[in-house]
Protein backbone atom coordinates (compact mmCIF):
# COMPACT_ATOMS: atom_id res chain seq x y z
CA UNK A 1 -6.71 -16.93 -10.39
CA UNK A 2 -3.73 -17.90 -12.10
CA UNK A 3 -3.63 -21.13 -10.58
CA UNK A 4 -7.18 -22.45 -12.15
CA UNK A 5 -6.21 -20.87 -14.62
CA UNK A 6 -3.04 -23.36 -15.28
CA UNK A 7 -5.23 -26.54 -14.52
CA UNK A 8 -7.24 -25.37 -17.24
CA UNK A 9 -4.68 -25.27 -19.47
CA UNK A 10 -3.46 -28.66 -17.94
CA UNK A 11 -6.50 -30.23 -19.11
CA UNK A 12 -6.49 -29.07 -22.31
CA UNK A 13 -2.94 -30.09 -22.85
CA UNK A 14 -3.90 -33.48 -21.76
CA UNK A 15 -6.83 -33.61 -24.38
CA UNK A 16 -4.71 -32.63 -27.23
CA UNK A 17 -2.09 -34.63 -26.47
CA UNK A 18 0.82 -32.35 -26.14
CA UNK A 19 3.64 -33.86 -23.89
CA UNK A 20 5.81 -31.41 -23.51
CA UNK A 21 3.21 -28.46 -22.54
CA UNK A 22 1.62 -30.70 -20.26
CA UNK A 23 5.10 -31.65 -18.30
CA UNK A 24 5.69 -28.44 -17.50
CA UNK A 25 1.98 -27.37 -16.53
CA UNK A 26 2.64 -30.34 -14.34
CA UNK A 27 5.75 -28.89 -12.67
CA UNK A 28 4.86 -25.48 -12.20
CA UNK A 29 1.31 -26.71 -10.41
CA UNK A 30 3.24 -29.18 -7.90
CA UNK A 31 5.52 -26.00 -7.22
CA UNK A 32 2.85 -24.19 -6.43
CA UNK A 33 1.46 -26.78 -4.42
CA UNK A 34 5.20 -27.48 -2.64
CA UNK A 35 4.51 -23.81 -1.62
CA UNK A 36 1.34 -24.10 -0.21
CA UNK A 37 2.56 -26.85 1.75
CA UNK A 38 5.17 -24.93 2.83
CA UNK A 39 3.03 -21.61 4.19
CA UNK A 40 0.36 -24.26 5.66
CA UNK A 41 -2.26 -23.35 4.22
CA UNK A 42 -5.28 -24.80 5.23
CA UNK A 43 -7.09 -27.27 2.71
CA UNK A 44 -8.90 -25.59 0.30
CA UNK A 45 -7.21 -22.23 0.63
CA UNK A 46 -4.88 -21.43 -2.41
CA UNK A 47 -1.77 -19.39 -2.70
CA UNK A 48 -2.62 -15.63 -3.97
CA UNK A 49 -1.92 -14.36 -7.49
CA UNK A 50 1.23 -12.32 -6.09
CA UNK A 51 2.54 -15.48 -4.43
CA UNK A 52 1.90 -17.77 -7.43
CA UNK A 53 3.46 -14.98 -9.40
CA UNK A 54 6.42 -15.22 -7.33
CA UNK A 55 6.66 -19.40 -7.92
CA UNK A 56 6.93 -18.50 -11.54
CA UNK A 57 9.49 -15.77 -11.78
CA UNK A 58 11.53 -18.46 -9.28
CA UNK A 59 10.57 -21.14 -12.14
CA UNK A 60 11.65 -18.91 -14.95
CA UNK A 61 15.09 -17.35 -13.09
CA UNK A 62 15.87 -20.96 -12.59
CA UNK A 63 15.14 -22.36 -16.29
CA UNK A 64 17.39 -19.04 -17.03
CA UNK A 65 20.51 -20.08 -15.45
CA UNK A 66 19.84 -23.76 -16.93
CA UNK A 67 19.58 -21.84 -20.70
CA UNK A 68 22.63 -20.11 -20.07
CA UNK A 69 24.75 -23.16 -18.14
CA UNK A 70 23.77 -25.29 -20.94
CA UNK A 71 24.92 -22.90 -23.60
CA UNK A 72 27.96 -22.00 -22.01
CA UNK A 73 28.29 -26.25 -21.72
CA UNK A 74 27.84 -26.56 -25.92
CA UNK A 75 24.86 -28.61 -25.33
CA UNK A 76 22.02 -26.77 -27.27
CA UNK A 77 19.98 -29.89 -27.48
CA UNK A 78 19.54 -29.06 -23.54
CA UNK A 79 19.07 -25.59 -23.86
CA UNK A 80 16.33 -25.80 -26.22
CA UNK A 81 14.52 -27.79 -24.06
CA UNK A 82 14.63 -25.36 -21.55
CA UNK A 83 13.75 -23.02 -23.58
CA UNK A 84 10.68 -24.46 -24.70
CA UNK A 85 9.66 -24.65 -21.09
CA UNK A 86 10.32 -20.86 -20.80
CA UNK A 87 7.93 -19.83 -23.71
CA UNK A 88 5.11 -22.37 -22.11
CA UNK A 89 5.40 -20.47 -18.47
CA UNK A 90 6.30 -16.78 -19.51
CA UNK A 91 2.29 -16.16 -21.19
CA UNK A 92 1.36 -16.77 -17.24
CA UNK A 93 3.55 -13.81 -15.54
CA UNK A 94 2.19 -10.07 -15.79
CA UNK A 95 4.00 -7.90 -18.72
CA UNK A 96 7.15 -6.17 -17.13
CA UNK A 97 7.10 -2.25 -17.65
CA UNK A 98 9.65 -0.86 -20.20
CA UNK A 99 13.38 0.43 -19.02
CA UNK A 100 11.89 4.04 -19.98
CA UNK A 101 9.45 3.58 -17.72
CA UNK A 102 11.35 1.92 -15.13
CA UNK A 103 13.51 4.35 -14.71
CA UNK A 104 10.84 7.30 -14.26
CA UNK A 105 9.54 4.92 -11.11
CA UNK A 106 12.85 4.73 -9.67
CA UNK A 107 13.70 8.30 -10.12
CA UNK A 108 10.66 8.71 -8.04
CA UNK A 109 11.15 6.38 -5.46
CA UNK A 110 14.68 8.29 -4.98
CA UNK A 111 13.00 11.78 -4.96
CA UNK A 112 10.50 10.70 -2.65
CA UNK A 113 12.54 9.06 -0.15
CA UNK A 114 15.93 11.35 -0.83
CA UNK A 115 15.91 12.52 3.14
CA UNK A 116 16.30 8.69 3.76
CA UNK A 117 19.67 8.80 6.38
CA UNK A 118 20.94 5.27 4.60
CA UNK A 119 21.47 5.38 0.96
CA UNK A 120 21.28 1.51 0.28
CA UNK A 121 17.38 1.90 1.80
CA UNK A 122 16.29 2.56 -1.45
CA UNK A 123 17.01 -0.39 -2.91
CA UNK A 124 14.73 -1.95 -0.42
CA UNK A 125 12.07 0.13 -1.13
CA UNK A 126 12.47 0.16 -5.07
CA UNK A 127 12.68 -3.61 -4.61
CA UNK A 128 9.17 -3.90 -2.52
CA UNK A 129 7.21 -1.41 -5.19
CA UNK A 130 8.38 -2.53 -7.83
CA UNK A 131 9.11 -6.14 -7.80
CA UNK A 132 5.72 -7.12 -10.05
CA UNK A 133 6.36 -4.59 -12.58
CA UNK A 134 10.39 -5.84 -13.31
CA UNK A 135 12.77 -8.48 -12.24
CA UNK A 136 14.85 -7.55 -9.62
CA UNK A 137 18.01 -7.64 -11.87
CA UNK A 138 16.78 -4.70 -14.32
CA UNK A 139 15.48 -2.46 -10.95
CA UNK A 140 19.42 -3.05 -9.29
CA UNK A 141 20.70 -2.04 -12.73
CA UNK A 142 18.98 1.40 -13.00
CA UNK A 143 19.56 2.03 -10.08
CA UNK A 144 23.15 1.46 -10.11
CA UNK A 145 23.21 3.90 -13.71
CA UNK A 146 20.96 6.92 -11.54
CA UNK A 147 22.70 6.41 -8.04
CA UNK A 148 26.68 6.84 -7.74
């Protein structure tokens, strides 16, 4: 469970004294908890891997946009900070396949589901099988290169 998992880690942050790590351990656990709150779960019951997997790609798209705002802002004091955030959460999310890869899944998606009546259907579906192996914004841009 990735969630014990990350109080683990909390813990051991806390032991060896290491602010930063444990900030963010602390953040991306309340999220998690925020979301459990917000499914109402009953106590005791935890969010599953594929939903706590989802928190952190939210956590990381978000620290993302603050990288690139803050760059784009000329404040790279800021940036690194966020940055250093991104390298503590990213060992936590499942390794995304490779474009080559990518691309063979979505070229099989399409062949499988070419008698599809809507076009833009696919997208859906590529979306739904393959949202744990890439983010979102590499599976829209093959598909946009294969699809006219």
């Amino acid at each position: 469970m990735i969630k014990q998992k990350l109080q683990d880690e909390q813990i051991a942050a806390l032991k060896a004294g290491e602010k930063a790590r444990l900030a963010t351990l602390r953040y991306i656990l309340a999220q998690l908890k925020n979301k459990e709150i917000e499914k109402n779960l009953p106590a005791g019951e935890e969010l599953t891997d594929d939903e706590a997997i989802a928190v952190l790609k939210k956590i990381v798209k978000e620290l993302n946009e603050s990288i690139d705002t803050f760059t784009k802002a000329n404040r790279p004091e800021l940036a690194a900070e966020y940055q250093a955030q991104l390298h503590i959460i990213t060992p936590y999310l499942p390794k995304e396949i490779s474009d080559e890869e990518l691309t063979k899944e979505v070229q099989r998606i399409i062949e499988a589901n070419k008698n599809l009546s809507n076009p833009k259907a696919i997208i859906g579906i590529c979306m739904k099988e393959l949202k744990s192996k890439a983010d979102s914004s590499r599976i829209l841009k093959i598909l946009n290169k294969i699809s006219p």
